[in-house]
Protein backbone atom coordinates (compact mmCIF):
# COMPACT_ATOMS: atom_id res chain seq x y z
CA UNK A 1 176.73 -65.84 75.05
CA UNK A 2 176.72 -65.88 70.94
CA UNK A 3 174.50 -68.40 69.64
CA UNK A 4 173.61 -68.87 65.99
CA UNK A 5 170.60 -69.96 63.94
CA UNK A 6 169.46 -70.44 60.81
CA UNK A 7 166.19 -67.92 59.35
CA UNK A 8 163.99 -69.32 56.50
CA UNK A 9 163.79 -67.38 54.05
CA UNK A 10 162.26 -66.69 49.84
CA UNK A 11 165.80 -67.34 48.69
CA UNK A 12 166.76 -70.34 51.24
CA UNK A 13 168.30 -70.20 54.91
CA UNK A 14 170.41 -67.71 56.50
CA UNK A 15 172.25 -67.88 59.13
CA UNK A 16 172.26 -65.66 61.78
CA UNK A 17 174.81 -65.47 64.81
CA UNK A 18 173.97 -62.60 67.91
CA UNK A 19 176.05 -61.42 70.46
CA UNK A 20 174.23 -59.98 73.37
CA UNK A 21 175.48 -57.16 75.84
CA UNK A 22 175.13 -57.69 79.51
CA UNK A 23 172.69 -55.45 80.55
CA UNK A 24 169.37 -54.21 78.75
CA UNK A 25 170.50 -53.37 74.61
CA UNK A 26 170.89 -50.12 73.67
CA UNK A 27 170.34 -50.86 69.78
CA UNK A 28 169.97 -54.17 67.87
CA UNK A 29 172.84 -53.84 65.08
CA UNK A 30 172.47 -56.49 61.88
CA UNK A 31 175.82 -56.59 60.28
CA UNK A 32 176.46 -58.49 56.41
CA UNK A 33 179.26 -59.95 54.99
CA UNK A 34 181.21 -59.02 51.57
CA UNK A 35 180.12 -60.98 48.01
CA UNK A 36 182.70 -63.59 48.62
CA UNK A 37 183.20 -63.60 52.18
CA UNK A 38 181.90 -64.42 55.31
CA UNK A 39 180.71 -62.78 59.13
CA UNK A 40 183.62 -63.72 60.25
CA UNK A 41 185.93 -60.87 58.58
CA UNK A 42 188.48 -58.66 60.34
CA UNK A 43 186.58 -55.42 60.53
CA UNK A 44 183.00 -57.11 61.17
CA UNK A 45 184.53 -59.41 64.39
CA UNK A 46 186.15 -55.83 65.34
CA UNK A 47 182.94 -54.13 65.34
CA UNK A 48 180.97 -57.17 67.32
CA UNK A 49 183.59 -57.22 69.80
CA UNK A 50 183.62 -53.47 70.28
CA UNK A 51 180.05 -52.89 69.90
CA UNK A 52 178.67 -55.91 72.37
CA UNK A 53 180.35 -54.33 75.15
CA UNK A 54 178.88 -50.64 74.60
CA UNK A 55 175.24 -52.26 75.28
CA UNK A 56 174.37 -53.15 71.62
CA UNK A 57 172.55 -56.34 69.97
CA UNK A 58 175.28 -57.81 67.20
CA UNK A 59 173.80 -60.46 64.88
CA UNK A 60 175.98 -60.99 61.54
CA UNK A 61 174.10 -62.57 58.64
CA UNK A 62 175.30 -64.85 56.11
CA UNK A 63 173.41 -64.74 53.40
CA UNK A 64 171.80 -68.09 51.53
CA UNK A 65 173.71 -68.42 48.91
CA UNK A 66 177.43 -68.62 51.55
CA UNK A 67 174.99 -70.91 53.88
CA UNK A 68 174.37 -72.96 50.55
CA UNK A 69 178.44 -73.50 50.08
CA UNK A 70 178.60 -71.04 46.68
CA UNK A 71 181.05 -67.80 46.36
CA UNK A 72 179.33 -66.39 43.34
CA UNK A 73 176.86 -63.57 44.90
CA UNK A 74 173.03 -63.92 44.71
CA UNK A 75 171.73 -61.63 42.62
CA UNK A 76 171.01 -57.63 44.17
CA UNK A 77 167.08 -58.24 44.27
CA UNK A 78 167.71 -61.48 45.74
CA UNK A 79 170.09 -60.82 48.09
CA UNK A 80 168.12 -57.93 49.63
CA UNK A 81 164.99 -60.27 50.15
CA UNK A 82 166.37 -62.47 51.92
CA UNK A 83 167.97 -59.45 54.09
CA UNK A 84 165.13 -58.16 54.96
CA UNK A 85 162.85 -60.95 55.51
CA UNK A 86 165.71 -61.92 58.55
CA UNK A 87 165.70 -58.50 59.41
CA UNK A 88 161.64 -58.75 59.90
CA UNK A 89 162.65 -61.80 62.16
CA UNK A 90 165.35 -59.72 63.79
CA UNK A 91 163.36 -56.88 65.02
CA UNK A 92 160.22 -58.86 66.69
CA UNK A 93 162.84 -60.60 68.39
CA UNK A 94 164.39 -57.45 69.84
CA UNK A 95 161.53 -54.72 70.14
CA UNK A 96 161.61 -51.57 71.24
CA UNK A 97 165.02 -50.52 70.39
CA UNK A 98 166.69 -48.34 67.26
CA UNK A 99 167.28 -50.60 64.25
CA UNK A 100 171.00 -49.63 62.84
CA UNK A 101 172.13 -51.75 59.64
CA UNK A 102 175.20 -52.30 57.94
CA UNK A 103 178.17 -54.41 57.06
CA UNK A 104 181.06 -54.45 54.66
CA UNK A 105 181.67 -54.29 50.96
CA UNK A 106 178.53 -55.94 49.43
CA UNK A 107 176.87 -56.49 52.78
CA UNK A 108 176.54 -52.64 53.51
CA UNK A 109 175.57 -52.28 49.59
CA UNK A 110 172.48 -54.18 50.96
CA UNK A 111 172.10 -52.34 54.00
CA UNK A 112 172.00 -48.80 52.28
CA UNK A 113 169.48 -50.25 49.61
CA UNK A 114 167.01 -51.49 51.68
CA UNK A 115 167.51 -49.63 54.97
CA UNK A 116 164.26 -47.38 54.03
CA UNK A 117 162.39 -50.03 54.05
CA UNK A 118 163.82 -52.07 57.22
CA UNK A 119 162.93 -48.68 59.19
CA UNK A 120 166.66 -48.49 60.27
CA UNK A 121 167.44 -45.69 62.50
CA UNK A 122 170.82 -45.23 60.72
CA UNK A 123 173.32 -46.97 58.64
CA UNK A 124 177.12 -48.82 59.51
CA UNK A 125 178.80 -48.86 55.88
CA UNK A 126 183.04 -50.57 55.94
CA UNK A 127 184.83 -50.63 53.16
CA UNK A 128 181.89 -49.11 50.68
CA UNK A 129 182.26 -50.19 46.93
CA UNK A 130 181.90 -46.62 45.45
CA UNK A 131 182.49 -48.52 42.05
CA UNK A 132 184.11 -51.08 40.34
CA UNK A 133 188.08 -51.29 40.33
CA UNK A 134 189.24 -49.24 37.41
CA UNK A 135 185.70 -48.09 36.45
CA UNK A 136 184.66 -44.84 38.56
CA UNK A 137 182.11 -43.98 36.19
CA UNK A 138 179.97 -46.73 37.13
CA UNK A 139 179.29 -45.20 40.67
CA UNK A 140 177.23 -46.22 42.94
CA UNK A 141 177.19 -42.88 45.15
CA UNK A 142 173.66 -42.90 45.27
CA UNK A 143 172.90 -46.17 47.41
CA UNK A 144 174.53 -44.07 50.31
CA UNK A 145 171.50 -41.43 50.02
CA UNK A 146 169.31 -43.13 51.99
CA UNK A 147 168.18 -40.24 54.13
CA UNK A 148 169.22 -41.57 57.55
CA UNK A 149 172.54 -40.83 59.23
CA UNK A 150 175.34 -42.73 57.71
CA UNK A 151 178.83 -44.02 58.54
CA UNK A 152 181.16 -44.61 56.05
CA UNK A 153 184.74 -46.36 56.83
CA UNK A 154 187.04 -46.63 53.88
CA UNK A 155 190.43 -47.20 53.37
CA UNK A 156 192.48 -44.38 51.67
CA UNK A 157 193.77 -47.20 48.91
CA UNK A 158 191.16 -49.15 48.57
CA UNK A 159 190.54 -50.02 44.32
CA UNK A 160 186.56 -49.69 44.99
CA UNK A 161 187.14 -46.33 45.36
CA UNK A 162 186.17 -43.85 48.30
CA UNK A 163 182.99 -42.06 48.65
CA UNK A 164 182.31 -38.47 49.20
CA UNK A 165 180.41 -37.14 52.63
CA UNK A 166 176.43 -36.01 51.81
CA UNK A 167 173.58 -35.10 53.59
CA UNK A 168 173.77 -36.94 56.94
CA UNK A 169 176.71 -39.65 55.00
CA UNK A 170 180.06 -39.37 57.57
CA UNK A 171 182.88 -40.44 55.65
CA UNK A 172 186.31 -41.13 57.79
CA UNK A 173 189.15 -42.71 55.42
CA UNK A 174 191.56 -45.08 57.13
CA UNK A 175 195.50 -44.01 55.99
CA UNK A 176 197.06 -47.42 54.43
CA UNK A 177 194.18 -49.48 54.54
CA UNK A 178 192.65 -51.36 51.81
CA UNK A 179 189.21 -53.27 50.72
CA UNK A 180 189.55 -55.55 53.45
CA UNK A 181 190.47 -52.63 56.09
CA UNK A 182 192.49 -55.80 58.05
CA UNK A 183 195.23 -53.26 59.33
CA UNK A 184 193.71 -52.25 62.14
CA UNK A 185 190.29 -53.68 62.73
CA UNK A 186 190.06 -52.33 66.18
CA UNK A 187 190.52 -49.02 65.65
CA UNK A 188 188.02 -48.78 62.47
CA UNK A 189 185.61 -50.55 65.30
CA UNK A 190 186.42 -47.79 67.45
CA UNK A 191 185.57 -45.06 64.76
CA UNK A 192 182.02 -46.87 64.27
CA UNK A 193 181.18 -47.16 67.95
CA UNK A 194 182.10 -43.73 68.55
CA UNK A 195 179.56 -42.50 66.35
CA UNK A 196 177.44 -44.96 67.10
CA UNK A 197 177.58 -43.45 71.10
CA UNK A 198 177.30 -40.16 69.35
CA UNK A 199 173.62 -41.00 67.64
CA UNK A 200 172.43 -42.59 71.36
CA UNK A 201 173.04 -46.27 70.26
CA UNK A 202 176.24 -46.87 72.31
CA UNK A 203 177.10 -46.48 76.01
């Protein structure tokens, strides 16, 4: 059964809501939400309601500053504090299984930055801001090289651009999707879980 809660942290509360699998969890996956939007978007309910039934851990964060009522994003710094301090709470509450981080937009920005430092076994990004709309040379390519294995799901017209596959980055481009990949949320779910199974962290 999903249950939410709310995770003190340096930057105020966040709010945390986990879906649990049936049987023992394969992996404990900690999903965030885009700069102006919520756990609740197309492509993250997708990947909960794909991902909870192949034997993973789901919990979507929403940051303090969406708990607090504001759209404007927190600050990077700030917003990856309070990440990982629920992410500290996150993993004593589910030991002993692979860490994998991600989200969309903003949420996987955070994800890639501090997934190092998280020890995450591997990295969910959806629709990755390579860079702002109409400014490419203002890239941000190099959040991405985190050294674990990465997914990457963009859509072909997204305005945030589409990244390039690296060393151990997976990049699969949706055809006709945009930023807020809401064509077809199960199948980019699908495309996640799959190599999700692939890494050992699916059934």
């Amino acid at each position: 059964m999903p249950h939410d809660d709310v995770i003190a942290t340096p930057r105020g509360p966040a709010r945390v809501d986990t879906d649990h699998p049936s049987g023992p969890p394969r992996a404990l996956l900690v999903l965030g939400h885009g700069a102006g939007g919520g756990v609740d978007a197309p492509d993250l309910i997708g990947l909960r309601d794909a991902a909870v039934p192949a034997g993973l851990v789901v919990a979507r964060v929403t940051q303090p500053y969406r708990v607090a009522g504001r759209r404007a994003p927190a600050p990077a710094g700030h917003l990856d504090e309070a990440w990982s301090t629920v992410l500290a709470v996150l993993r004593r509450r589910h030991p002993g299984v692979p860490l994998v981080v991600g989200g969309r937009s903003s949420g996987a920005r955070v994800a890639c930055r501090t997934a190092t430092a998280v020890a995450a076994a591997g990295v969910v990004a959806l629709a990755f801001p390579l860079h702002p709309p109409g400014r490419p040379e203002r890239s941000r390519a190099g959040e991405l090289m985190t050294g674990l294995p990465t997914l990457v799901v963009n859509g072909d017209r997204d305005p945030f651009g589409v990244p390039e596959r690296g060393p151990l980055v997976r990049v699969l481009v949706r055809p006709g999707e945009r930023h807020d990949l809401r064509g077809d949320p199960a199948g980019t779910a699908a495309l996640a879980v799959g190599w999700l199974r692939e890494h050992g962290w699916a059934t």
